[in-house]
N, C-alpha and C. Protein backbone atom coordinates (compact mmCIF):
# COMPACT_ATOMS: atom_id res chain seq x y z
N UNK A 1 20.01 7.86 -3.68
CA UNK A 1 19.95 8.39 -2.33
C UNK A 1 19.01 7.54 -1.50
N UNK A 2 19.62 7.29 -0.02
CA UNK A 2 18.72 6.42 0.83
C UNK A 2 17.60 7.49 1.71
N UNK A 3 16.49 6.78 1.96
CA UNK A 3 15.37 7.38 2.68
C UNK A 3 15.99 7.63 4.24
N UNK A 4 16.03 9.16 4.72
CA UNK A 4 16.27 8.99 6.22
C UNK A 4 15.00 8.30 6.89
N UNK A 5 15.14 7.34 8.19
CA UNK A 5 14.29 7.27 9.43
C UNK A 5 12.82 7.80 8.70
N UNK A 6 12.82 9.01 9.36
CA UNK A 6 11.57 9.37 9.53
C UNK A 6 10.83 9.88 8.01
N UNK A 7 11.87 9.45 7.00
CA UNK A 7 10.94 9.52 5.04
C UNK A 7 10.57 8.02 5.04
N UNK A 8 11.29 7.38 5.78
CA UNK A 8 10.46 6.07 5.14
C UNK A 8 9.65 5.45 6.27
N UNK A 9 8.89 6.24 7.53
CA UNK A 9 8.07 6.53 8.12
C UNK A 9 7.08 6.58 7.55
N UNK A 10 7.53 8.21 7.13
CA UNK A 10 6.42 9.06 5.64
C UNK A 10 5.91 8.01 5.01
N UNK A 11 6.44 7.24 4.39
CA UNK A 11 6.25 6.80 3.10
C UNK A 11 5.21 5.66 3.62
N UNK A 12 5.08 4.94 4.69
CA UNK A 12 5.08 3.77 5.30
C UNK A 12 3.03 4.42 5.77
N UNK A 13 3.52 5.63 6.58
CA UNK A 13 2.48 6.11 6.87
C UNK A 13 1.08 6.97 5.35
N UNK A 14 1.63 7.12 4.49
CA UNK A 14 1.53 8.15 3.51
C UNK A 14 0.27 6.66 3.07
N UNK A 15 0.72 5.58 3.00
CA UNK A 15 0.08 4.17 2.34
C UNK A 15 -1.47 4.07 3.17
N UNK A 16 -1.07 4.42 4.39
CA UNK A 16 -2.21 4.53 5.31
C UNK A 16 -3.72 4.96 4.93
N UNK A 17 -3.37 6.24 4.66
CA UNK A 17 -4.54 6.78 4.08
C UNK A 17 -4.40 7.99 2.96
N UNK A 18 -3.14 7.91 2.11
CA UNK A 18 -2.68 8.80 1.02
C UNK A 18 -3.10 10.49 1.92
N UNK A 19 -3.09 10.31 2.74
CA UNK A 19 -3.06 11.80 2.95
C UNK A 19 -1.75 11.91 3.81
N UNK A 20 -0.70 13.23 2.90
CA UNK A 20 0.54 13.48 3.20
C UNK A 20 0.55 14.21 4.73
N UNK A 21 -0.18 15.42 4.91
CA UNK A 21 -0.15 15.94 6.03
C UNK A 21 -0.43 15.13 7.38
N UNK A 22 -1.38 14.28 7.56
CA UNK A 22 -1.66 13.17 8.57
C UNK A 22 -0.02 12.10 8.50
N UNK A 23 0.28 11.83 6.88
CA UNK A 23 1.46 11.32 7.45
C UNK A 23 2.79 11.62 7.93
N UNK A 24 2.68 13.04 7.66
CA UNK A 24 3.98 14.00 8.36
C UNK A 24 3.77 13.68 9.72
N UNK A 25 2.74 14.07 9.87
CA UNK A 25 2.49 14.13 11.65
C UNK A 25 2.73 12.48 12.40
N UNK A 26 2.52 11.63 11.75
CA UNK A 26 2.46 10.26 12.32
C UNK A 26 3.58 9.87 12.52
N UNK A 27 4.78 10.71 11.21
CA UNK A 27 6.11 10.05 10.93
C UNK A 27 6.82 10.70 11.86
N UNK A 28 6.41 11.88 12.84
CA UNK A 28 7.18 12.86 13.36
C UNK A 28 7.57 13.78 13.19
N UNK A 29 7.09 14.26 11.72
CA UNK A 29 7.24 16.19 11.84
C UNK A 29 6.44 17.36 12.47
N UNK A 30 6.54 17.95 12.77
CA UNK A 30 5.67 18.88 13.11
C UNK A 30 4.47 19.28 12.63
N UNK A 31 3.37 19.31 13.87
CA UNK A 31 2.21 20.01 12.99
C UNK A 31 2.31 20.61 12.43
N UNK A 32 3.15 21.86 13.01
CA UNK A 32 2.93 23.35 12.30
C UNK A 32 3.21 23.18 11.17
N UNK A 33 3.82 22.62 10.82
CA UNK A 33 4.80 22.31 9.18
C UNK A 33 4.23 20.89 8.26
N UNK A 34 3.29 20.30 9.02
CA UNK A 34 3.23 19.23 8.55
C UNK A 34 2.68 19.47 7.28
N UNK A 35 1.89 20.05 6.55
CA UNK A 35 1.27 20.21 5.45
C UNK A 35 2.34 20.67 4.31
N UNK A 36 2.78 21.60 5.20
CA UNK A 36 3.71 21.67 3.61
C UNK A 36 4.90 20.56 3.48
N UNK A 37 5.65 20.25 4.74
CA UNK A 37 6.31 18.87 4.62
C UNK A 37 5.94 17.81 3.53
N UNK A 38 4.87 17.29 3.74
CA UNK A 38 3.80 16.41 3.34
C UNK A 38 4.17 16.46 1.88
N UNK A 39 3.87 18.02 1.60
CA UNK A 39 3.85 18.48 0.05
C UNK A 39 5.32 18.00 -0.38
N UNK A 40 6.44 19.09 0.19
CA UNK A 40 7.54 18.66 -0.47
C UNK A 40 7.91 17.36 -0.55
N UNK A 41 7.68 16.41 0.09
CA UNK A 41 7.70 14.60 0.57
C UNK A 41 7.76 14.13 -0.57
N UNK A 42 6.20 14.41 -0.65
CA UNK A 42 5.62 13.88 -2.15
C UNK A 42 6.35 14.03 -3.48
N UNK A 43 6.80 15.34 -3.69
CA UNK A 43 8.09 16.04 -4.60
C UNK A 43 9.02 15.42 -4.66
N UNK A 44 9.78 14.70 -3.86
CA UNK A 44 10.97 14.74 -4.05
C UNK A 44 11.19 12.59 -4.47
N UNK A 45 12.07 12.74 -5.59
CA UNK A 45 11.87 11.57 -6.29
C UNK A 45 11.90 10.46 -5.42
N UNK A 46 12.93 10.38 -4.94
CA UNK A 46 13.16 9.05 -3.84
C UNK A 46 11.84 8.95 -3.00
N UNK A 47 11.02 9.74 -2.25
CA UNK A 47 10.10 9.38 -1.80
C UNK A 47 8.76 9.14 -2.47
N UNK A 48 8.57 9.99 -4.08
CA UNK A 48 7.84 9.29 -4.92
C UNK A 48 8.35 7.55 -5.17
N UNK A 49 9.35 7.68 -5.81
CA UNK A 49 9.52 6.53 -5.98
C UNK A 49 9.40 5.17 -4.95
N UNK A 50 9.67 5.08 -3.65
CA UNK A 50 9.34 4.29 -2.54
C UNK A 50 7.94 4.34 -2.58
N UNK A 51 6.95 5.41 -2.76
CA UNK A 51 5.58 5.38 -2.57
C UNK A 51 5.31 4.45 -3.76
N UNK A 52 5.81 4.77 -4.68
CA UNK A 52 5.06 3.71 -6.24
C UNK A 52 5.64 2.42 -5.91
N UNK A 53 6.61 2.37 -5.74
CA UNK A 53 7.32 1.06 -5.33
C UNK A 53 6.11 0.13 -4.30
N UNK A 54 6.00 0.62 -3.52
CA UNK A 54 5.15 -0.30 -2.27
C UNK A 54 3.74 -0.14 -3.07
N UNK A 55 2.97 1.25 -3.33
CA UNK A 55 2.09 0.65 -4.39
C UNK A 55 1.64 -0.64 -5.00
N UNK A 56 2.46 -0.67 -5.96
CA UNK A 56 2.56 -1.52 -6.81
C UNK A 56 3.36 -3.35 -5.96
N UNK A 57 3.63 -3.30 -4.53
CA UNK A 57 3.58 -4.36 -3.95
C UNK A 57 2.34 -4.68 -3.44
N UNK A 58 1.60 -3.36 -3.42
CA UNK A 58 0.56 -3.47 -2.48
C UNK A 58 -0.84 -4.34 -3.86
N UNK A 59 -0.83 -3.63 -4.62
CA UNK A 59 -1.37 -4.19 -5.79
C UNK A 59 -1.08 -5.64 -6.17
N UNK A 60 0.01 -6.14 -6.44
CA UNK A 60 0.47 -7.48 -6.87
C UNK A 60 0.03 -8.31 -5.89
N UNK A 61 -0.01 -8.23 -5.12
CA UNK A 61 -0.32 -8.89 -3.63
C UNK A 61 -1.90 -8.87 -3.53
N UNK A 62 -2.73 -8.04 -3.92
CA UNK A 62 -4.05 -8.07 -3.98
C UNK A 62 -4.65 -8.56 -4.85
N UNK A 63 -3.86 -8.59 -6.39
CA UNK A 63 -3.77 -9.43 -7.52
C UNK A 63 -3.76 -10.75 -6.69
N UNK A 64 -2.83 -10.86 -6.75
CA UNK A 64 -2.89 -12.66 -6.40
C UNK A 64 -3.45 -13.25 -5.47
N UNK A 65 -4.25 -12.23 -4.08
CA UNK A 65 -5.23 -12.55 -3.56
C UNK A 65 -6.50 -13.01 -3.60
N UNK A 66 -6.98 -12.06 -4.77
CA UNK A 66 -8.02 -12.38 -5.96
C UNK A 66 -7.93 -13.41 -6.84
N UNK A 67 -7.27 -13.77 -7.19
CA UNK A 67 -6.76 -15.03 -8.24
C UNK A 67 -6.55 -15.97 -7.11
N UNK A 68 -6.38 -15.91 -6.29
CA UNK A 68 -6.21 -17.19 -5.56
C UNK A 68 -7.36 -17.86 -5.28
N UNK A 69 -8.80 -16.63 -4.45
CA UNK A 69 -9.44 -16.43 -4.15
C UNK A 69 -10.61 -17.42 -5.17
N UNK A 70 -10.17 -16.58 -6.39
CA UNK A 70 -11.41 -17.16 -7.38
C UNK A 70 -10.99 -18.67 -7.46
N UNK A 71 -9.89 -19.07 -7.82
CA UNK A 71 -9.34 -20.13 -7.77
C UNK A 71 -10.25 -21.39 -6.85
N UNK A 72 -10.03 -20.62 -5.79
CA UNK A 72 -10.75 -21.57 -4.14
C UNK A 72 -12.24 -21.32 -4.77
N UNK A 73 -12.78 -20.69 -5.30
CA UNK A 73 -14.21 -20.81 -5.26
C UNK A 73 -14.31 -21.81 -5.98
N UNK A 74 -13.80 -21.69 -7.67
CA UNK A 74 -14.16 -22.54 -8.48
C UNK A 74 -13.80 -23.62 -7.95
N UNK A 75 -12.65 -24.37 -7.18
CA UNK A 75 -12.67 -25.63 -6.75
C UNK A 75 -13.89 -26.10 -5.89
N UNK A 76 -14.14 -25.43 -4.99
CA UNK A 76 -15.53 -25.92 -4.11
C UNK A 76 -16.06 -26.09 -5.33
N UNK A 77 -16.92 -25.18 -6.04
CA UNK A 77 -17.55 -25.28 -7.63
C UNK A 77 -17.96 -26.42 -7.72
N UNK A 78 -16.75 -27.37 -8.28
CA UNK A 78 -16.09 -28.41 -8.66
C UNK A 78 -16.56 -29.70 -8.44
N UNK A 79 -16.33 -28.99 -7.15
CA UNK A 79 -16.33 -30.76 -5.93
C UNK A 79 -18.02 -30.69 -5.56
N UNK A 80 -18.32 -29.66 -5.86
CA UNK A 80 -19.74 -29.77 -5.76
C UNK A 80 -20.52 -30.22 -6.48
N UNK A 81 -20.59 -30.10 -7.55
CA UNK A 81 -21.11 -30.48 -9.19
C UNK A 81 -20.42 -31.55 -8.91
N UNK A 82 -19.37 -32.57 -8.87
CA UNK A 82 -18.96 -34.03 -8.90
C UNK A 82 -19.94 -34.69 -7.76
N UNK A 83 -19.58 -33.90 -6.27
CA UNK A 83 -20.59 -34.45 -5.62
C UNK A 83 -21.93 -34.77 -5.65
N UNK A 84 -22.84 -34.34 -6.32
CA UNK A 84 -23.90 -33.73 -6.71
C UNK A 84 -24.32 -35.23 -8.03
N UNK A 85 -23.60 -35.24 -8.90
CA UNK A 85 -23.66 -36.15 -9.82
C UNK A 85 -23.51 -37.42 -9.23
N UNK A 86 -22.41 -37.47 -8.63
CA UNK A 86 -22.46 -38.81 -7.83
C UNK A 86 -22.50 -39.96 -7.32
């Protein structure tokens, strides 16, 4: 089953700050309802599953930010200690 419009809003918004009720409201449901919306959201597989899905993009992507990251340090490192010797 595909995400309507405003679930993969939810889902988009939900990443924001894991709080479901703030992302009902952002995605366009109603206050009044937004909390329990929120709840059932979370319930229902397809929108679990899109939430773990981007998760876990969101993770891999921060992975390899970090690894890149350390990467660039140790090269300065590198060139420093060669420079240094000289």
């Amino acid at each position: 089953m595909t995400l309507t419009t405003k679930q993969e809003r939810f889902v988009t918004e939900y990443l924001v700050d894991l709080n479901a009720t703030q992302a009902a409201i952002r995605a366009g449901y109603s206050e009044k309802t937004a909390r329990q919306t929120g709840s059932e959201n979370l319930s229902k597989p397809d929108i679990a599953d899109a939430i773990a899905d981007a998760h876990n993009k969101i993770a891999e992507k921060a992975e390899w930010s970090a690894v890149d990251r350390l990467r660039m340090l140790a090269d300065i490192s590198d060139a420093d200690v060669q420079s240094s010797s000289g």
